[in-house]
Every structure is written in structure tokens, then in C-alpha cells.
N, C-alpha and C. Protein backbone atom coordinates (compact mmCIF):
# COMPACT_ATOMS: atom_id res chain seq x y z
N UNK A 1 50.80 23.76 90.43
CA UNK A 1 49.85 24.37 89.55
C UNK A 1 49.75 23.54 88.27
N UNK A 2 48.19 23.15 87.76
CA UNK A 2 48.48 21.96 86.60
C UNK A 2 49.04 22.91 85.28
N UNK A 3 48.77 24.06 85.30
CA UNK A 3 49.63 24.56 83.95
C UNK A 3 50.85 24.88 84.10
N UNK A 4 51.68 24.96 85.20
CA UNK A 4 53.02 25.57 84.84
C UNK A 4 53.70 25.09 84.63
N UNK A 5 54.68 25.61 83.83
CA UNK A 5 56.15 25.17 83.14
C UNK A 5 57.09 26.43 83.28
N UNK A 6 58.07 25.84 83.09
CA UNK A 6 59.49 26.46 83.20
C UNK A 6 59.82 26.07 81.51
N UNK A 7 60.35 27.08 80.69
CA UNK A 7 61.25 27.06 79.63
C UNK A 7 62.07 27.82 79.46
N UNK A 8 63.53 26.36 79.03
CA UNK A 8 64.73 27.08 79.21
C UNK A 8 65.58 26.81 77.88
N UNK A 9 66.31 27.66 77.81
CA UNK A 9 67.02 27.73 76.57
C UNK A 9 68.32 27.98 77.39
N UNK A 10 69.37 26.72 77.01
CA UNK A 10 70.56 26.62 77.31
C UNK A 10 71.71 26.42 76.47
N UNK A 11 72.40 26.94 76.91
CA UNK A 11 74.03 27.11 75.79
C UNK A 11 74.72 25.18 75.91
N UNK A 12 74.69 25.02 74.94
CA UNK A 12 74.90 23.57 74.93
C UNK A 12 74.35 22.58 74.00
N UNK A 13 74.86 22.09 72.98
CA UNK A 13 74.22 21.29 72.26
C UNK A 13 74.31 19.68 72.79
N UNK A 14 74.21 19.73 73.88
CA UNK A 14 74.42 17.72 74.66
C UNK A 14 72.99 17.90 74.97
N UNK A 15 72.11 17.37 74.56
CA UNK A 15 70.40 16.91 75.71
C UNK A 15 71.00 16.26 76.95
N UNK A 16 71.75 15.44 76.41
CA UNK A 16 71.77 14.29 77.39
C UNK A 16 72.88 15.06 78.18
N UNK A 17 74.00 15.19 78.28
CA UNK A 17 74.91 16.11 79.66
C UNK A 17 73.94 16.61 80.26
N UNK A 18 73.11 17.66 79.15
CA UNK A 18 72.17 18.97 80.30
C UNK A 18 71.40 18.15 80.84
N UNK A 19 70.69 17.48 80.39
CA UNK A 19 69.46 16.81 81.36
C UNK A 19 70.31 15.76 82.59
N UNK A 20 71.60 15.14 82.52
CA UNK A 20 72.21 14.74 83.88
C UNK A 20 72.24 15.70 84.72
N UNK A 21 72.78 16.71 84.17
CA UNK A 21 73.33 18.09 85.06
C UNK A 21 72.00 18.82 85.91
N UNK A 22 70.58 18.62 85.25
CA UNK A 22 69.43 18.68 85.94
C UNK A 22 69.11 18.26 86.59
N UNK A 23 70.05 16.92 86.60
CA UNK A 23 69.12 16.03 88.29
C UNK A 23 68.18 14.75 87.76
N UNK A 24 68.07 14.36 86.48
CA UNK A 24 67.02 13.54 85.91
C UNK A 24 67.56 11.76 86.00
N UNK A 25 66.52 11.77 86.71
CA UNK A 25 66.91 10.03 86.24
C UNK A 25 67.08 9.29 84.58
N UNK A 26 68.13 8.84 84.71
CA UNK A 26 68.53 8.06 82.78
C UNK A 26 67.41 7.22 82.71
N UNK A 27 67.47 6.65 83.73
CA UNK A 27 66.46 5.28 83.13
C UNK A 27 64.91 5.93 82.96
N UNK A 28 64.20 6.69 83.24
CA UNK A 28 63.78 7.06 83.01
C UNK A 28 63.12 7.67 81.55
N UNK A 29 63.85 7.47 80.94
CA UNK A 29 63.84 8.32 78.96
C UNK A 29 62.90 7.81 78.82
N UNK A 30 61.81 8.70 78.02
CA UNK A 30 60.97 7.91 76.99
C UNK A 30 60.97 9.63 75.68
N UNK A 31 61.21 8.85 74.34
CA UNK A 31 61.16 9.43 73.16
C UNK A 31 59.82 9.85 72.97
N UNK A 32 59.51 10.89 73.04
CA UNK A 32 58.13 11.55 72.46
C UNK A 32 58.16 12.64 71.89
N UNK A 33 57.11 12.57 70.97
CA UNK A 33 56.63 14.25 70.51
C UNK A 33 55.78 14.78 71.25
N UNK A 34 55.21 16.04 70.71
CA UNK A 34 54.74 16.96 71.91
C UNK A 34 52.87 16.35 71.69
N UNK A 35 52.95 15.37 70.85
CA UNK A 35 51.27 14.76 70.68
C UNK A 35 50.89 13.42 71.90
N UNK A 36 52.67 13.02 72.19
CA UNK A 36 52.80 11.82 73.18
C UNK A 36 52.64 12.64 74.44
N UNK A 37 53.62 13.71 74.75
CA UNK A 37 53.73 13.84 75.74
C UNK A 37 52.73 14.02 77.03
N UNK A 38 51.50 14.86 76.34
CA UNK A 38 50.88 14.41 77.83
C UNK A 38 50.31 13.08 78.45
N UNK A 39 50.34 11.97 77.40
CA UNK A 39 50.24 10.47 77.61
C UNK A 39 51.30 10.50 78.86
N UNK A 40 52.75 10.76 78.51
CA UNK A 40 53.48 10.21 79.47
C UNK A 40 54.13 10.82 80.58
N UNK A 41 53.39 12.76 80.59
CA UNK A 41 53.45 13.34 81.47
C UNK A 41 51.85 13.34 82.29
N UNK A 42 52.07 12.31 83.32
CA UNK A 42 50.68 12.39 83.98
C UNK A 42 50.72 11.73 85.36
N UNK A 43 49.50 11.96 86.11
CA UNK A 43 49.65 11.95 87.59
C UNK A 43 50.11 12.38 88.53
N UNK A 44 50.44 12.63 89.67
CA UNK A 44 51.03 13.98 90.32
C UNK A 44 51.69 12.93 91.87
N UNK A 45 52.79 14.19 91.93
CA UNK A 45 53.77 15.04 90.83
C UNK A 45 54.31 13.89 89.75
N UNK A 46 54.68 14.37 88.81
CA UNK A 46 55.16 14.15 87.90
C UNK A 46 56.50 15.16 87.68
N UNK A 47 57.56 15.41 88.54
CA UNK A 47 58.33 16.28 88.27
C UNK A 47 59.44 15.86 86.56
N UNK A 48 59.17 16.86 85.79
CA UNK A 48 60.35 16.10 84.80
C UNK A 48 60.69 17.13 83.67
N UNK A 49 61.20 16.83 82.52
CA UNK A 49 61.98 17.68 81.68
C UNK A 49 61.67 16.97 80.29
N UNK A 50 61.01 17.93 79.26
CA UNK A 50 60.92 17.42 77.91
C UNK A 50 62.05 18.16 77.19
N UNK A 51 63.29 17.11 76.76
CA UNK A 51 64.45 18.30 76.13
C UNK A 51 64.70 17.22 75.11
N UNK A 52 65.80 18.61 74.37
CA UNK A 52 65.93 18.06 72.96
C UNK A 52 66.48 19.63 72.22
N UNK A 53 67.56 19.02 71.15
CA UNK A 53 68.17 20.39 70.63
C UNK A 53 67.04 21.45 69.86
N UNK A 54 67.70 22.74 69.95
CA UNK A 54 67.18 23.76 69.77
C UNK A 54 67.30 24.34 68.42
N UNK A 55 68.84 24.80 68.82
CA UNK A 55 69.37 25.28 67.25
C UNK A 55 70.85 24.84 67.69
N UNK A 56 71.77 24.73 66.59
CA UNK A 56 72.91 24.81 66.05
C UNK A 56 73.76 25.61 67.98
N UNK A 57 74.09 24.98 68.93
CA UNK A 57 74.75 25.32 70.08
C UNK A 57 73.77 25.81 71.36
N UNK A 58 72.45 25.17 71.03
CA UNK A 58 71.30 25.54 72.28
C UNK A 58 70.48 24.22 72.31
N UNK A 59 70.40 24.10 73.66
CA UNK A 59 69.05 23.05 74.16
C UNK A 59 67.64 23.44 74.47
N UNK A 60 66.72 23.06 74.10
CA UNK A 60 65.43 23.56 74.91
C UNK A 60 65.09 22.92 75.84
N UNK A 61 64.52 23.21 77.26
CA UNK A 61 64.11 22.20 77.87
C UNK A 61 62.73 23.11 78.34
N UNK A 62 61.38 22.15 78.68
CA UNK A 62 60.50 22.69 79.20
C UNK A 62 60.42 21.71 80.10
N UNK A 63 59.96 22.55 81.75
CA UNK A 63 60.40 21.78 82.73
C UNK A 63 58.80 21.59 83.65
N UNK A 64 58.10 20.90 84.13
CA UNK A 64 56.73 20.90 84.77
C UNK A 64 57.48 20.30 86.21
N UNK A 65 56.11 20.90 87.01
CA UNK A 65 56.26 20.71 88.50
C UNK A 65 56.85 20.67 89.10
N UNK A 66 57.94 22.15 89.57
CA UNK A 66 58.86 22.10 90.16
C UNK A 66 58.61 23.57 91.29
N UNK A 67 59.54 23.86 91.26
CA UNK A 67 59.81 25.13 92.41
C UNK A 67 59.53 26.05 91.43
N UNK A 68 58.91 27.99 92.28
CA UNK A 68 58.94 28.60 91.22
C UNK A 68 60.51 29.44 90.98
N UNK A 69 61.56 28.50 91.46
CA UNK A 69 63.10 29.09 90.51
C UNK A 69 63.35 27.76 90.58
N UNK A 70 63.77 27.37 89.57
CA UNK A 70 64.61 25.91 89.49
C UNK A 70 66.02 25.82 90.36
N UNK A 71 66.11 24.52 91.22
CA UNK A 71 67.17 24.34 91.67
C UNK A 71 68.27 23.84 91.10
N UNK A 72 68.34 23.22 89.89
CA UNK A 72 69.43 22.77 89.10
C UNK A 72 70.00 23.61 88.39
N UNK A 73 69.77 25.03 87.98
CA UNK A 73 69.92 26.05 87.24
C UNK A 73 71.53 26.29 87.51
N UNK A 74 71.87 26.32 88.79
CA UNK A 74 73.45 26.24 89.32
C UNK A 74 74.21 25.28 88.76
N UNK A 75 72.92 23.88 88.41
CA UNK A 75 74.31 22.71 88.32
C UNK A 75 74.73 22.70 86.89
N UNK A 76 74.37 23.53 85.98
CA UNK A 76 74.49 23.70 84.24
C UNK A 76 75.46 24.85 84.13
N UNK A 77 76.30 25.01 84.79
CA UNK A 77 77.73 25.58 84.77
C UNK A 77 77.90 26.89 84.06
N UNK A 78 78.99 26.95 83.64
CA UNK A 78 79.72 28.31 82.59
C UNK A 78 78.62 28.36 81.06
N UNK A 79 77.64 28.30 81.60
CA UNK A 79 76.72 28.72 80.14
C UNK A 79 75.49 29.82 80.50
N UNK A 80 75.01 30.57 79.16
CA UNK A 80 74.01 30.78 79.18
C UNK A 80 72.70 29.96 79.43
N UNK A 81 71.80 30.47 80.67
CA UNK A 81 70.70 30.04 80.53
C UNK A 81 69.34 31.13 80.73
N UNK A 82 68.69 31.11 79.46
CA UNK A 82 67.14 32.31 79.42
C UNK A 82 66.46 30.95 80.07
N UNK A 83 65.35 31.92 81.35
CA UNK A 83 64.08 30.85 81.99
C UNK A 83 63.08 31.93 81.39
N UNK A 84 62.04 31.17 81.24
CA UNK A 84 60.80 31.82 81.49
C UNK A 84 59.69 30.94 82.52
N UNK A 85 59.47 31.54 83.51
CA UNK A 85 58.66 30.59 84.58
C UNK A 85 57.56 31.56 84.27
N UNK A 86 56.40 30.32 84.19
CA UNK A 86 55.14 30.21 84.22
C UNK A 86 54.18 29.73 85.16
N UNK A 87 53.51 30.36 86.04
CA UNK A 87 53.31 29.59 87.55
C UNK A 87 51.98 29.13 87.24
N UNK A 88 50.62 29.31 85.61
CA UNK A 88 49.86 28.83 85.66
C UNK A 88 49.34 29.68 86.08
N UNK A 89 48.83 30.94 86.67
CA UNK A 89 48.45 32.05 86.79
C UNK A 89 47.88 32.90 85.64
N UNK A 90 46.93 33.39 85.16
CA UNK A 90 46.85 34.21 84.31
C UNK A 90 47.47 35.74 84.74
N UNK A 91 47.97 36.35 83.56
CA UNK A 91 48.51 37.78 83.95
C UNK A 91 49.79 37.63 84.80
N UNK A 92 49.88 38.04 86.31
CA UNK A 92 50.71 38.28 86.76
C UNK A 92 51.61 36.75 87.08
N UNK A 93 51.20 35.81 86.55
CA UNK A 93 51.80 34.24 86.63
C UNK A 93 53.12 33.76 85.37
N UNK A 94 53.05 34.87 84.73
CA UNK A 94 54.67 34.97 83.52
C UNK A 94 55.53 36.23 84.16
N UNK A 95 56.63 35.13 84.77
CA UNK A 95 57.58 36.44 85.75
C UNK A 95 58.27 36.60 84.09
N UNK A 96 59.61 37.14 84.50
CA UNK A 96 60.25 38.07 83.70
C UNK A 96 61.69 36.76 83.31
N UNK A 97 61.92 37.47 81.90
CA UNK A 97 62.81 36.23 81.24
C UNK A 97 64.14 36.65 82.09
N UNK A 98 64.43 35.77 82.33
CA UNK A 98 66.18 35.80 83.61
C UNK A 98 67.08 34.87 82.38
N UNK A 99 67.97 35.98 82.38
CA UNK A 99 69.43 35.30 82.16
C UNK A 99 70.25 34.62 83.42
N UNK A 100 70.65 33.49 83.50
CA UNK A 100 71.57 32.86 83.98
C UNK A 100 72.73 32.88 83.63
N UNK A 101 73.92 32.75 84.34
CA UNK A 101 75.54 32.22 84.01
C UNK A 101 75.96 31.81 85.00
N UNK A 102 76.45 30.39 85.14
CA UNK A 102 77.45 30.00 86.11
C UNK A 102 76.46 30.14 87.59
N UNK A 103 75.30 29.96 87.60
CA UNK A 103 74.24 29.57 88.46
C UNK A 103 73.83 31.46 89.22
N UNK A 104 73.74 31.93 88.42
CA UNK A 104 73.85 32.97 88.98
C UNK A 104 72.64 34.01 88.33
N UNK A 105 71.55 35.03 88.61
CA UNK A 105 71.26 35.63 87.84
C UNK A 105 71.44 36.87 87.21
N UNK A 106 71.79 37.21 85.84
CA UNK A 106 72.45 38.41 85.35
C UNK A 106 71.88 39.46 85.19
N UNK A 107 70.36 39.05 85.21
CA UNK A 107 69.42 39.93 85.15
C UNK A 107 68.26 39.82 83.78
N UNK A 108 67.11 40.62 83.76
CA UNK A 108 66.18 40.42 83.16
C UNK A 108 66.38 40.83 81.79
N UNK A 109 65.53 39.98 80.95
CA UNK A 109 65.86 40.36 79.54
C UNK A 109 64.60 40.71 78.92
N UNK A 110 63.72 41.07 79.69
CA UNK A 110 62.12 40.65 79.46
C UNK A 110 61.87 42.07 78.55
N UNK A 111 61.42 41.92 77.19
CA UNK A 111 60.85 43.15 76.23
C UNK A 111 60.16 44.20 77.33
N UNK A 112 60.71 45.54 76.69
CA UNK A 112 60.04 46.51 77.66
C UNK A 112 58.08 46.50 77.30
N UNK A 113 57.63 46.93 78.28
CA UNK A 113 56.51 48.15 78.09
C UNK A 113 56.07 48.26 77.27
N UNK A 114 56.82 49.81 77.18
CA UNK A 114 57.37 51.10 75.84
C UNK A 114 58.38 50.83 74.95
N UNK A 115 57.89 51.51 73.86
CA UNK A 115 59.31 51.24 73.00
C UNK A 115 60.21 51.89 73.35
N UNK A 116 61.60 51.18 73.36
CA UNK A 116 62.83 52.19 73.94
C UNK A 116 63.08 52.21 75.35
N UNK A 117 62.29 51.50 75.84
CA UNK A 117 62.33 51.46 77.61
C UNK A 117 63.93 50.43 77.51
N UNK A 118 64.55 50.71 78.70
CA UNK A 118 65.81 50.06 78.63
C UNK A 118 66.01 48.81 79.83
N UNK A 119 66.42 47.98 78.98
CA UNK A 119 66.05 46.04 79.93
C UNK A 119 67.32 45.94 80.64
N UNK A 120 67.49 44.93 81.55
CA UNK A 120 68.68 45.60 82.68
C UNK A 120 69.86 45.26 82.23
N UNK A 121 69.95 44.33 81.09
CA UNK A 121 70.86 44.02 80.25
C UNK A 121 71.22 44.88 78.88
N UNK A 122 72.14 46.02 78.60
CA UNK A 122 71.56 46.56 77.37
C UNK A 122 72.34 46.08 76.17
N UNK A 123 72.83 44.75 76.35
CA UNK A 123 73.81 44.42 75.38
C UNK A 123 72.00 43.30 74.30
N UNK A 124 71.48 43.21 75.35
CA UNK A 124 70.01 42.73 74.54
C UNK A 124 69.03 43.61 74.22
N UNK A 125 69.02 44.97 74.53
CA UNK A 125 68.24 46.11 74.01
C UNK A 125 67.64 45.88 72.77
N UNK A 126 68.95 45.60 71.62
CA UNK A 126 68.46 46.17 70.36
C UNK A 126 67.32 44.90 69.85
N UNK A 127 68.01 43.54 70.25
CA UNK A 127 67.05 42.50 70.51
C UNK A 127 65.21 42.78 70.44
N UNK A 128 65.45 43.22 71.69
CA UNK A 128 63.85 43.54 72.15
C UNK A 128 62.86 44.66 71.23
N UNK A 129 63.60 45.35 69.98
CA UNK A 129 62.83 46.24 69.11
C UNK A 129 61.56 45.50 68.88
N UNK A 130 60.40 46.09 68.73
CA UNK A 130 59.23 45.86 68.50
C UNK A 130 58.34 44.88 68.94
N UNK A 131 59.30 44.47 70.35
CA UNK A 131 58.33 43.39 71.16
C UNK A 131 57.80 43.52 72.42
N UNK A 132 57.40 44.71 72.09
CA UNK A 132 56.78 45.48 73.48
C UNK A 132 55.74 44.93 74.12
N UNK A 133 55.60 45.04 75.01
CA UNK A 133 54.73 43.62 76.16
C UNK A 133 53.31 44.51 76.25
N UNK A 134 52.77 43.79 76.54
CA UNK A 134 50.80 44.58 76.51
C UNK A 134 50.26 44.48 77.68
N UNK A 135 50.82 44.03 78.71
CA UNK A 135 50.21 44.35 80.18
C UNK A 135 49.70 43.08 80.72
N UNK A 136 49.32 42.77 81.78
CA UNK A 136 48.82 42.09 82.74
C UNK A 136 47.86 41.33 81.69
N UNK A 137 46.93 42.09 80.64
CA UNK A 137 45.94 40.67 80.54
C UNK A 137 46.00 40.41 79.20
N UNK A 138 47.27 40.13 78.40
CA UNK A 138 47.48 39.80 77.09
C UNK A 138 48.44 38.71 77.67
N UNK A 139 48.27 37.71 78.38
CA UNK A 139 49.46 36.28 78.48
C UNK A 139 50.18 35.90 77.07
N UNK A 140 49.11 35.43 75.95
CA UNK A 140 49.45 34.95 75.10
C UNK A 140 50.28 35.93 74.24
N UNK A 141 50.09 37.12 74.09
CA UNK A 141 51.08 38.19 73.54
C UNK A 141 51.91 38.33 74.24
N UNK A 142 52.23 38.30 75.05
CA UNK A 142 53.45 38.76 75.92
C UNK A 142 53.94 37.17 75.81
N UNK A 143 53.53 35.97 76.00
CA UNK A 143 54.47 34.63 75.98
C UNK A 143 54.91 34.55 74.51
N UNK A 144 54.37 35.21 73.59
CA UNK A 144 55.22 35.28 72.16
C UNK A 144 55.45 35.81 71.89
N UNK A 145 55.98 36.94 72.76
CA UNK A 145 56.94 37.85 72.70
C UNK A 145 58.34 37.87 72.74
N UNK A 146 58.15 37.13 74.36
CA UNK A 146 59.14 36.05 74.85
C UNK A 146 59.65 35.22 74.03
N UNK A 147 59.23 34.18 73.36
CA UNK A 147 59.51 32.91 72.48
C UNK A 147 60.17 34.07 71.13
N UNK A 148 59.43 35.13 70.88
CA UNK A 148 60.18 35.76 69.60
C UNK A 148 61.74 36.24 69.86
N UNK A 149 61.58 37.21 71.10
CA UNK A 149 63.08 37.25 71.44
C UNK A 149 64.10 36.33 71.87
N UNK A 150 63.42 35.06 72.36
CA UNK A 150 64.59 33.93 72.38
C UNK A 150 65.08 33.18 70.66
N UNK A 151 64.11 33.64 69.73
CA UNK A 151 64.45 33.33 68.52
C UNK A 151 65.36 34.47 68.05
N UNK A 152 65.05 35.16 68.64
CA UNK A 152 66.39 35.83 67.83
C UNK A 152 67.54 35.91 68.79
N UNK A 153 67.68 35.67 69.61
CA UNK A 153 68.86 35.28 70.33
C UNK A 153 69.52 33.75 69.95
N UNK A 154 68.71 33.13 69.62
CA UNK A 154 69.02 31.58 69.16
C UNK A 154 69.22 31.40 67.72
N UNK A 155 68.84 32.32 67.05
CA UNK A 155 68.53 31.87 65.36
C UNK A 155 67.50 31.16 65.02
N UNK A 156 66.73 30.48 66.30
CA UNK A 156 65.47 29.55 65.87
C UNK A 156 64.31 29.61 66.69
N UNK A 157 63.56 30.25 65.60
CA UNK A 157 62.37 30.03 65.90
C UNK A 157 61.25 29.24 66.78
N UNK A 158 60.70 29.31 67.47
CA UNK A 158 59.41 27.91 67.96
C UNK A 158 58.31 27.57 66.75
N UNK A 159 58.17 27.23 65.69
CA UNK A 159 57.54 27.22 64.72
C UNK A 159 56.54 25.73 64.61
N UNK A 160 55.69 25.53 64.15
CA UNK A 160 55.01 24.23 63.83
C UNK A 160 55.83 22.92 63.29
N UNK A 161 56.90 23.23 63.05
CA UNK A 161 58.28 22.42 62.89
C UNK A 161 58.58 21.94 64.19
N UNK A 162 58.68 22.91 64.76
CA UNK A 162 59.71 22.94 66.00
C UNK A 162 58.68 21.73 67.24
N UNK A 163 57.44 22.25 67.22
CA UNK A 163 56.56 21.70 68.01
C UNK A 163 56.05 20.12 67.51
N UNK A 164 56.88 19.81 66.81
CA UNK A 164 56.60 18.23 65.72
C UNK A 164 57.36 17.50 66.39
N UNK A 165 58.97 18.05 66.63
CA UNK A 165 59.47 17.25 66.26
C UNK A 165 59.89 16.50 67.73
N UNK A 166 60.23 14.87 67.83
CA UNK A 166 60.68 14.76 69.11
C UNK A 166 62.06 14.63 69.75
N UNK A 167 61.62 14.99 71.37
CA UNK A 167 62.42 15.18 72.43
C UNK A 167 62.33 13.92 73.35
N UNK A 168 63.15 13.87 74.28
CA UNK A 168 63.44 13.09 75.55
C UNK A 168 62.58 13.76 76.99
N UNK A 169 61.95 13.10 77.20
CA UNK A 169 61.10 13.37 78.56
C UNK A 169 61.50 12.63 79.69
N UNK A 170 61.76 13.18 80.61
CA UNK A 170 63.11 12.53 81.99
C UNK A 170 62.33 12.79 83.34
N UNK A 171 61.95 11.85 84.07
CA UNK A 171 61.88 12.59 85.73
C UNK A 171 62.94 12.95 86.29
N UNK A 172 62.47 13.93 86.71
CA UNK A 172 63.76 14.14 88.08
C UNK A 172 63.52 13.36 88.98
N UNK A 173 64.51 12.99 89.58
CA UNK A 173 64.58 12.51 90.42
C UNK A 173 64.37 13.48 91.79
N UNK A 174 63.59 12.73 92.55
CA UNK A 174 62.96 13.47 94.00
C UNK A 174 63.96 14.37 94.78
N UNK A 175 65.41 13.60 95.00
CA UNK A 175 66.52 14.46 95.90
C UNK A 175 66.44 15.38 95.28
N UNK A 176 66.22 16.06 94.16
CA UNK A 176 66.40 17.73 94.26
C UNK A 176 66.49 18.89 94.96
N UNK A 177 67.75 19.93 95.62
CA UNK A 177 67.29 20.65 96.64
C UNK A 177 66.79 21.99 95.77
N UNK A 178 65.39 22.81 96.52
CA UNK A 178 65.40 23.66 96.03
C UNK A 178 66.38 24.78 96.37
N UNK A 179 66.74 25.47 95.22
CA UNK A 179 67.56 26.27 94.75
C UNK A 179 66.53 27.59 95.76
N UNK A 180 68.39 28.19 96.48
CA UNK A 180 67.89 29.51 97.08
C UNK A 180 68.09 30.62 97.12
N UNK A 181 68.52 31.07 95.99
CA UNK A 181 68.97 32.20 95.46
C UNK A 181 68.70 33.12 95.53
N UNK A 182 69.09 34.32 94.92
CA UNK A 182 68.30 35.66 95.37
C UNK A 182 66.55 35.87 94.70
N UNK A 183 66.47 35.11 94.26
CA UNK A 183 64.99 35.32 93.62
C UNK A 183 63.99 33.87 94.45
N UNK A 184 64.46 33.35 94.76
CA UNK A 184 63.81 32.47 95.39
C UNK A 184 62.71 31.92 96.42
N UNK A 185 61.85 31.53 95.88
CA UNK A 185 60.72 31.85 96.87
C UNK A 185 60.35 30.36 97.42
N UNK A 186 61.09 29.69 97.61
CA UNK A 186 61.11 28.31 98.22
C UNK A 186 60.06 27.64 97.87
N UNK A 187 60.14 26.02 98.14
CA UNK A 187 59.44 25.12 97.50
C UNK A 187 57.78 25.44 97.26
């Protein structure tokens, strides 16, 4: 799908460990901001990873053309990882924010509904105050909804700062297996 992405917020301040641990070819690097990047994300597939630190003990990575569950998600170990997959779909094409640990999923963290509706995690409840989701045809409210509650789980914001500054853009490399987990809906 030409719009989708995967964004992940991972426990880890290494770019470079996490993006090995993804599967990315090194030689591969090229330094860009997000004004370069579609220069050097282009042609198909183009499977790859624009990463680069987040905040103070988190990585961001936004990931294009892959499976809709990432298969490397297992190989980033004993950490937190929030996905948000985007399949390029309007409406029903933003699944629900998944916590990861230790390749595993812990369950959804995704802002309720209603206010007060309870997320399957409730140690992130209080988190989710006032970022109640608007339904099937508000994408853009509900994806900064998302991005708001990973700021406050992170301490940092996605801000016009944030979107300046540059990251490392990596292919994966092709051997990737897709990941088959319980949510998994194969390649």
C-alpha cells in the first residue's frame, strides 16, 4: 500500500543496535531529514526504516513496506515496544496501538471511545484521559491521538522540532521472515 507505515517507539536509546536487531542492511545508511526522505525512499519495494532517537531512553522508528505485523518485533528483545500500523486505508486502516515485550503482544493501549472506557492494559488508563478516539472517519484525530499518548508515555512530543530533525534511513534487507504471531495476518 503506497501510504503505509508502521511507527514504533522503542525502549532503547542505540538507533544503530535497534536498527541491526531489525534486520537492516549497515551499508545501506543514508542521513536524512524528513524533507530528504522521500528522495531516498522510492521505487518499489523499497522495504526500510527511518530511525533516530526519540527522547532521553526511546527510539523512533517509522517503518514502510512491510507485513501488516512486523517480523523483527521479536528480534528487539526485553524492551518495550508501542506499534501503530497503518495499512494506508482510510478509517478502518489504523489498527490499534500494541504494546510489545520480549516479542510478544501485551495488549492494546489504543485511547478508548468513551471517556472512562477501560484499555486492556490499565496500568495506561490514566494515560489515555481526554484522548478519546472519534470513530471510523476522523483518521487524522484518532492518529493524534495516538502520537499524543505516546508523548506522554515518552516525555516527547512529535512537534515541528521533532519532524526537522535528522534520522538514519536503512533497507532491510530481503531475508526477513514474516513474523507469525498471534495477530498475524501473513505477508
Amino acid at each position: 500500500m503506497e501510504n503505509a507505515f508502521h511507527a514504533l517507539w522503542v525502549e532503547g536509546a542505540d538507533p544503530e543496535e535497534l536498527a541491526l536487531l531489525f534486520g537492516v542492511d549497515p551499508e545501506s545508511h543514508v542521513e536524512c531529514g524528513l524533507d530528504t526522505l522521500e528522495k531516498v525512499y522510492s521505487g518499489h519495494p523499497q522495504m526500510g526504516i527511518w530511525i533516530g532517537p526519540h527522547a532521553p531512553g526511546w527510539t523512533h522508528l517509522f517503518v514502510f513496506d512491510l507485513f501488516a505485523h512486523l517480523p523483527s518485533i521479536p528480534n528487539l528483545g526485553k524492551r518495550r515496544v508501542f506499534e501503530i500500523n497503518y495499512t494506508g486505508e482510510v478509517g478502518p486502516g489504523l489498527e490499534p496501538l500494541y504494546l510489545h515485550y520480549d516479542g510478544e503482544v501485551l495488549g492494546d493501549v489504543t485511547p478508548p471511545q468513551e471517556p472512562g472506557e477501560p484499555v486492556d492494559l490499565p496500568e495506561y488508563q490514566p494515560l489515555t484521559e481526554g484522548l478519546e478516539l472519534g470513530g471510523h472517519d476522523t483518521y487524522d484525530e484518532d492518529l493524534h491521538s495516538y502520537f499524543c499518548l505516546m508523548g506522554r508515555i515518552t516525555g516527547r512530543f512529535i512537534d515541528r522540532e521533532w519532524w526537522m530533525e535528522t534520522r538514519t534511513f536503512y533497507r532491510i534487507l530481503a531475508q526477513v521472515k514474516p513474523y507469525d504471531g498471534p495477530f498475524s495476518s501473513g505477508p
